[in-house]
C-alpha atoms as a PDB file:
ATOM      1  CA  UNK A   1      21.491  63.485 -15.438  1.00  0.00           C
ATOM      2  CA  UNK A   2      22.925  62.246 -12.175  1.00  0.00           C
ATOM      3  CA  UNK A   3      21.278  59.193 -10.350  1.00  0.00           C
ATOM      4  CA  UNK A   4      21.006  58.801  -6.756  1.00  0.00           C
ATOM      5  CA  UNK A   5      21.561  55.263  -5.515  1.00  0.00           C
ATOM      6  CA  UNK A   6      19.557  54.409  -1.701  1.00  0.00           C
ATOM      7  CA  UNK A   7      21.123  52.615   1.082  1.00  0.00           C
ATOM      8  CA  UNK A   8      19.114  48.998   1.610  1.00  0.00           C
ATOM      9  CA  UNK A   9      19.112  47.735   4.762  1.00  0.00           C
ATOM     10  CA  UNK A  10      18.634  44.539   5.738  1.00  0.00           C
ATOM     11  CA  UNK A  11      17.933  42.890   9.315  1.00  0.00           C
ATOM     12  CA  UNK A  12      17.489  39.520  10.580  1.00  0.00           C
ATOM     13  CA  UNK A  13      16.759  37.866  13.689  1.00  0.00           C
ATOM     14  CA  UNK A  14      18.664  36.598  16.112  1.00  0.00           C
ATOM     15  CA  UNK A  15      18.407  32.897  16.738  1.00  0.00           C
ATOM     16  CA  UNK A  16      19.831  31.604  20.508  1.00  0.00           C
ATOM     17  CA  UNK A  17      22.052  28.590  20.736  1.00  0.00           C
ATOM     18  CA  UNK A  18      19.531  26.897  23.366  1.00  0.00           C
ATOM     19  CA  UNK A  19      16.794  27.459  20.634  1.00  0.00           C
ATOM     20  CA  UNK A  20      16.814  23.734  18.739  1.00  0.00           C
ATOM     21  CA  UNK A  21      16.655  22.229  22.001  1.00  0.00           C
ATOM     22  CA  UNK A  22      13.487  24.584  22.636  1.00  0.00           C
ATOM     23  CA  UNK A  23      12.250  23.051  19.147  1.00  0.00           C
ATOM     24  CA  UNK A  24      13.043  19.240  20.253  1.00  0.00           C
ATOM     25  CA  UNK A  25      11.609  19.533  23.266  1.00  0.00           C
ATOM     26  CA  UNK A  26       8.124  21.144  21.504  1.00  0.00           C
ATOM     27  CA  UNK A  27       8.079  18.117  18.687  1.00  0.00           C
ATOM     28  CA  UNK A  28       8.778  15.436  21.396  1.00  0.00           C
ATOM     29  CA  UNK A  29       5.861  16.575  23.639  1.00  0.00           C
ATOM     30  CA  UNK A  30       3.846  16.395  20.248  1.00  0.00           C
ATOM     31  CA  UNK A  31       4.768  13.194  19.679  1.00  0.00           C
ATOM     32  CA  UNK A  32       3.956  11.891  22.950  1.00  0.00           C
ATOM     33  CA  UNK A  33       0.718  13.985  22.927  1.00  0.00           C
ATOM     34  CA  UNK A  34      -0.293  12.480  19.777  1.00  0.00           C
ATOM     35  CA  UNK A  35       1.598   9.232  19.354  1.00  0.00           C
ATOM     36  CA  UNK A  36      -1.095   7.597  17.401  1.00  0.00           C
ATOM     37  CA  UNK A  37      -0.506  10.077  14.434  1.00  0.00           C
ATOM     38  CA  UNK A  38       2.527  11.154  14.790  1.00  0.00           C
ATOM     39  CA  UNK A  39       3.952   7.180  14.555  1.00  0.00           C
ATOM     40  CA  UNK A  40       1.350   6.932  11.801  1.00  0.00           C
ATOM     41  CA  UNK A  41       2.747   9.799   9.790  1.00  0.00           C
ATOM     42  CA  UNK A  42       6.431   8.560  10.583  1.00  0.00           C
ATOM     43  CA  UNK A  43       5.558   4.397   9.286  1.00  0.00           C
ATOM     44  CA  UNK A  44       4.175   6.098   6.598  1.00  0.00           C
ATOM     45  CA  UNK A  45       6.961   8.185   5.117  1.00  0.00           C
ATOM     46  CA  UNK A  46       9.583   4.817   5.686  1.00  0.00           C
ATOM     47  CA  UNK A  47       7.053   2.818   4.041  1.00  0.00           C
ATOM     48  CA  UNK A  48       6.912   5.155   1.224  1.00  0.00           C
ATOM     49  CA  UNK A  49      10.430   5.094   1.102  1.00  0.00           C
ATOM     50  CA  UNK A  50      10.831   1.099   1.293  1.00  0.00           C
ATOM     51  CA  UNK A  51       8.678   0.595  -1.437  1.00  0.00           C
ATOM     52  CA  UNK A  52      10.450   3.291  -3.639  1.00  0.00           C
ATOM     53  CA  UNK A  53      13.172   1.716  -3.229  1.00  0.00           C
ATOM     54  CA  UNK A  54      12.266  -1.680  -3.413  1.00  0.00           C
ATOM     55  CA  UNK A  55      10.683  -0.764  -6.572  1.00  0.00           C
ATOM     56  CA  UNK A  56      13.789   0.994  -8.265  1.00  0.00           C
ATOM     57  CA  UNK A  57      15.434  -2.348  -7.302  1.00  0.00           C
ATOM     58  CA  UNK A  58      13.313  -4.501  -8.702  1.00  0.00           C
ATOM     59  CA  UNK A  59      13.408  -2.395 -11.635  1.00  0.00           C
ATOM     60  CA  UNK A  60      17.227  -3.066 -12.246  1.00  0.00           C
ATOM     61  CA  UNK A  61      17.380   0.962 -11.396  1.00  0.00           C
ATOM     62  CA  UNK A  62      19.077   0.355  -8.430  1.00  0.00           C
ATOM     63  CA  UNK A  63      21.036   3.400  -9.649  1.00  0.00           C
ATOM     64  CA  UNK A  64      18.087   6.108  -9.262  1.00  0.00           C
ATOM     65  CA  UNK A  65      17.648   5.358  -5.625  1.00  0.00           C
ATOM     66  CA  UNK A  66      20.307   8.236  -4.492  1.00  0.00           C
ATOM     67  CA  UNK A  67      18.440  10.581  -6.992  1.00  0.00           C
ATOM     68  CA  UNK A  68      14.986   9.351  -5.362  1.00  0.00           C
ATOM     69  CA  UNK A  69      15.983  10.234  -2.006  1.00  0.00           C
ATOM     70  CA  UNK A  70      17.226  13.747  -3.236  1.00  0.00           C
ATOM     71  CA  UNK A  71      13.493  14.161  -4.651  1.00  0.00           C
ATOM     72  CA  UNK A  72      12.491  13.398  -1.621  1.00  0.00           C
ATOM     73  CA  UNK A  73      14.430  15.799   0.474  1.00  0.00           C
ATOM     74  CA  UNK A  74      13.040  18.453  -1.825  1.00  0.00           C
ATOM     75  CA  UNK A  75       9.492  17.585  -0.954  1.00  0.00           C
ATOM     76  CA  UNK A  76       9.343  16.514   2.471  1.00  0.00           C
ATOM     77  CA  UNK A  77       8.414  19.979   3.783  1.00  0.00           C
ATOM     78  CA  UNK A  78       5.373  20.123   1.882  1.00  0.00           C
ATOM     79  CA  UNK A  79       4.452  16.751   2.911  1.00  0.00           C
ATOM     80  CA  UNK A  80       5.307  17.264   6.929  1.00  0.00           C
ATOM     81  CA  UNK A  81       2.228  19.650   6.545  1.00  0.00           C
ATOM     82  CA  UNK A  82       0.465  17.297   8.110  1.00  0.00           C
ATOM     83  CA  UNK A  83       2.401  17.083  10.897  1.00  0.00           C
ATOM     84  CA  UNK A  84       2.133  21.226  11.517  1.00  0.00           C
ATOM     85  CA  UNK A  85      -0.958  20.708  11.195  1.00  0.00           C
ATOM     86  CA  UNK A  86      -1.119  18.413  14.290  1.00  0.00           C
ATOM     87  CA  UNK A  87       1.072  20.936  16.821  1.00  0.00           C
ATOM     88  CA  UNK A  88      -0.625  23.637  15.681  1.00  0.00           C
ATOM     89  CA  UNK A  89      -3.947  22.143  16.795  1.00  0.00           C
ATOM     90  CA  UNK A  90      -2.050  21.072  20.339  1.00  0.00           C
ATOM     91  CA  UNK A  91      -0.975  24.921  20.525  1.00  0.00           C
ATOM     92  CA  UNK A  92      -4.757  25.930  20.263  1.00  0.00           C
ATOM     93  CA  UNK A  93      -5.663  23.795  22.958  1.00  0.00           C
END
């Protein structure tokens, strides 16, 4: 009893050099379209992040703040959702 074994191919797309600048430009005409939110969003996540870490301090867990801001990192997509939210609305327009 032989088995046969299938070629998998993969493909992926291309991404050009000039593209980040294409995604700057995109979130900075957001931001200027929707300051008021955007800024919001923004005070928000460094206020979050000052009190975290004001909080670890004051705990004597000065320590955990590194970890924190790993957490953090982790999560951040899911909580930028708002702020896809808000260009995808200005793309509708």
């Amino acid at each position: 009893m032989g088995t046969t074994m299938r070629r998998v191919t993969f493909s992926a797309n291309t991404v050009s050099l000039e593209a980040p600048w294409i995604w700057l430009a995109a979130g900075w005409r957001d931001l200027w379209t929707t300051p008021g939110y955007s800024l919001g969003y923004g005070l928000l996540f460094v206020g979050g992040g000052l009190s975290i870490s004001w909080g670890l301090y004051a705990a004597g867990l000065s320590s955990m703040i590194p970890a924190a801001a790993g957490g953090f990192a982790l999560i951040a997509p899911v909580l930028a959702i708002g702020l896809y939210e808000i260009s995808r609305r200005i793309e509708r327009r």
